[in-house]
Protein backbone atom coordinates (compact mmCIF):
# COMPACT_ATOMS: atom_id res chain seq x y z
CA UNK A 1 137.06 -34.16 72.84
CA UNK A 2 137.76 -37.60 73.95
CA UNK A 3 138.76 -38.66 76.85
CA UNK A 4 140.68 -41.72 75.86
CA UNK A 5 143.54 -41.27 72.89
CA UNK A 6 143.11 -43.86 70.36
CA UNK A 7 145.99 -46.76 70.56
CA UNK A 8 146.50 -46.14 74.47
CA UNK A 9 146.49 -48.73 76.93
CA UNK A 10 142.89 -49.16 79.20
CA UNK A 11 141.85 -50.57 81.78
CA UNK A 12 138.15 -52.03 82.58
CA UNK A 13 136.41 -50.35 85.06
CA UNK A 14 134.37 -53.66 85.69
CA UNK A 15 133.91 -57.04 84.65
CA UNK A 16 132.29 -57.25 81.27
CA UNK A 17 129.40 -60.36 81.67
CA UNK A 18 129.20 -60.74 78.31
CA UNK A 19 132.69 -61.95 77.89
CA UNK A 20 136.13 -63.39 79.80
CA UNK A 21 137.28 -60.58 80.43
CA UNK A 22 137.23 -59.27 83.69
CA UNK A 23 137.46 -55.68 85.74
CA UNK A 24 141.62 -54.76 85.60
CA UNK A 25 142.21 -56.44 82.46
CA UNK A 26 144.62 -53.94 80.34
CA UNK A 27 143.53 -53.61 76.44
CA UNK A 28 144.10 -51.16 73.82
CA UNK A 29 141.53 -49.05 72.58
CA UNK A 30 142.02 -49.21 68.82
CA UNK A 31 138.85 -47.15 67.67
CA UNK A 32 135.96 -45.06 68.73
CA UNK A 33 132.44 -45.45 68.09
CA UNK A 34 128.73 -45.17 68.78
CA UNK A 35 127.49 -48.00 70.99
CA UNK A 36 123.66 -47.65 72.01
CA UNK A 37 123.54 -43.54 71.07
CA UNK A 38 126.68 -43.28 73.33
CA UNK A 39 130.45 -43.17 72.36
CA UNK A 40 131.73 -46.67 72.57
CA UNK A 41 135.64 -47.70 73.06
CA UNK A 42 136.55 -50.68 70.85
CA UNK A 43 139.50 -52.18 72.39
CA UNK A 44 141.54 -55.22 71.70
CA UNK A 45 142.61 -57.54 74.31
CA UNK A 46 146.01 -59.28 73.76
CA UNK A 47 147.57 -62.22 75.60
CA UNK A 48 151.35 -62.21 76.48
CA UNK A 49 152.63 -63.27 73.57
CA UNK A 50 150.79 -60.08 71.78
CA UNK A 51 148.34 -62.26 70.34
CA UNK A 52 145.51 -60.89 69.80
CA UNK A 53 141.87 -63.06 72.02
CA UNK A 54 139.78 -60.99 71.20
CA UNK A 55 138.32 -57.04 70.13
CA UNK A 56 135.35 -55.86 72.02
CA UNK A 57 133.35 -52.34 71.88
CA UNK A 58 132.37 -51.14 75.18
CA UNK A 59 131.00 -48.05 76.43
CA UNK A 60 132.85 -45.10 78.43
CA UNK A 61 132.10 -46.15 82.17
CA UNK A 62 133.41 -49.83 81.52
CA UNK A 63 137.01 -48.49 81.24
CA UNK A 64 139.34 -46.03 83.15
CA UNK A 65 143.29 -45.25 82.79
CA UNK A 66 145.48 -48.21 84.03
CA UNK A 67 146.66 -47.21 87.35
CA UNK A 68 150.29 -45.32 87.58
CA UNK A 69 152.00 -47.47 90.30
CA UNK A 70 150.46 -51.39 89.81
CA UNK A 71 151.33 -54.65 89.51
CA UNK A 72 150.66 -56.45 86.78
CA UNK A 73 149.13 -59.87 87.21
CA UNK A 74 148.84 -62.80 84.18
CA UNK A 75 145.88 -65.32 84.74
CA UNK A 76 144.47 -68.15 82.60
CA UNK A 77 142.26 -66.81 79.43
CA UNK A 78 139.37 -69.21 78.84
CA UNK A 79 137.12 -68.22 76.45
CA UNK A 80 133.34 -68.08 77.08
């Protein structure tokens, strides 16, 4: 069973180094895969417009449900 339902919201769990993206970010996790023997989450990042910057696959610790009560919080995408 997975712990994550396909087309829901995530958020990172940590910064990913690799990339611009950064621990909070919100993405949604459009398919699940096998990423180094381990499920992997692919999961596309949007800006606020609802264009798409970019679709990364990551593995299960990176990400965790977005918190219930938060505040969401828009910063400047520059990609690496």
């Amino acid at each position: 069973m997975n712990r994550f339902k396909l087309y829901s919201e995530v958020q990172l769990a940590q910064n990913l180094p690799d990339s611009a993206f950064i621990k909070g970010d919100v993405a949604t996790l459009v398919d699940i895969v096998e990423k180094n023997g381990k499920k992997g989450y692919c999961l596309e990042f949007f800006d606020n417009h609802g264009n798409t910057l970019d679709v990364i696959v990551v593995e299960e610790e990176a990400i965790q449900e977005p918190f219930d009560h938060a505040v969401v919080h828009y910063r400047e995408y520059i990609q690496s």
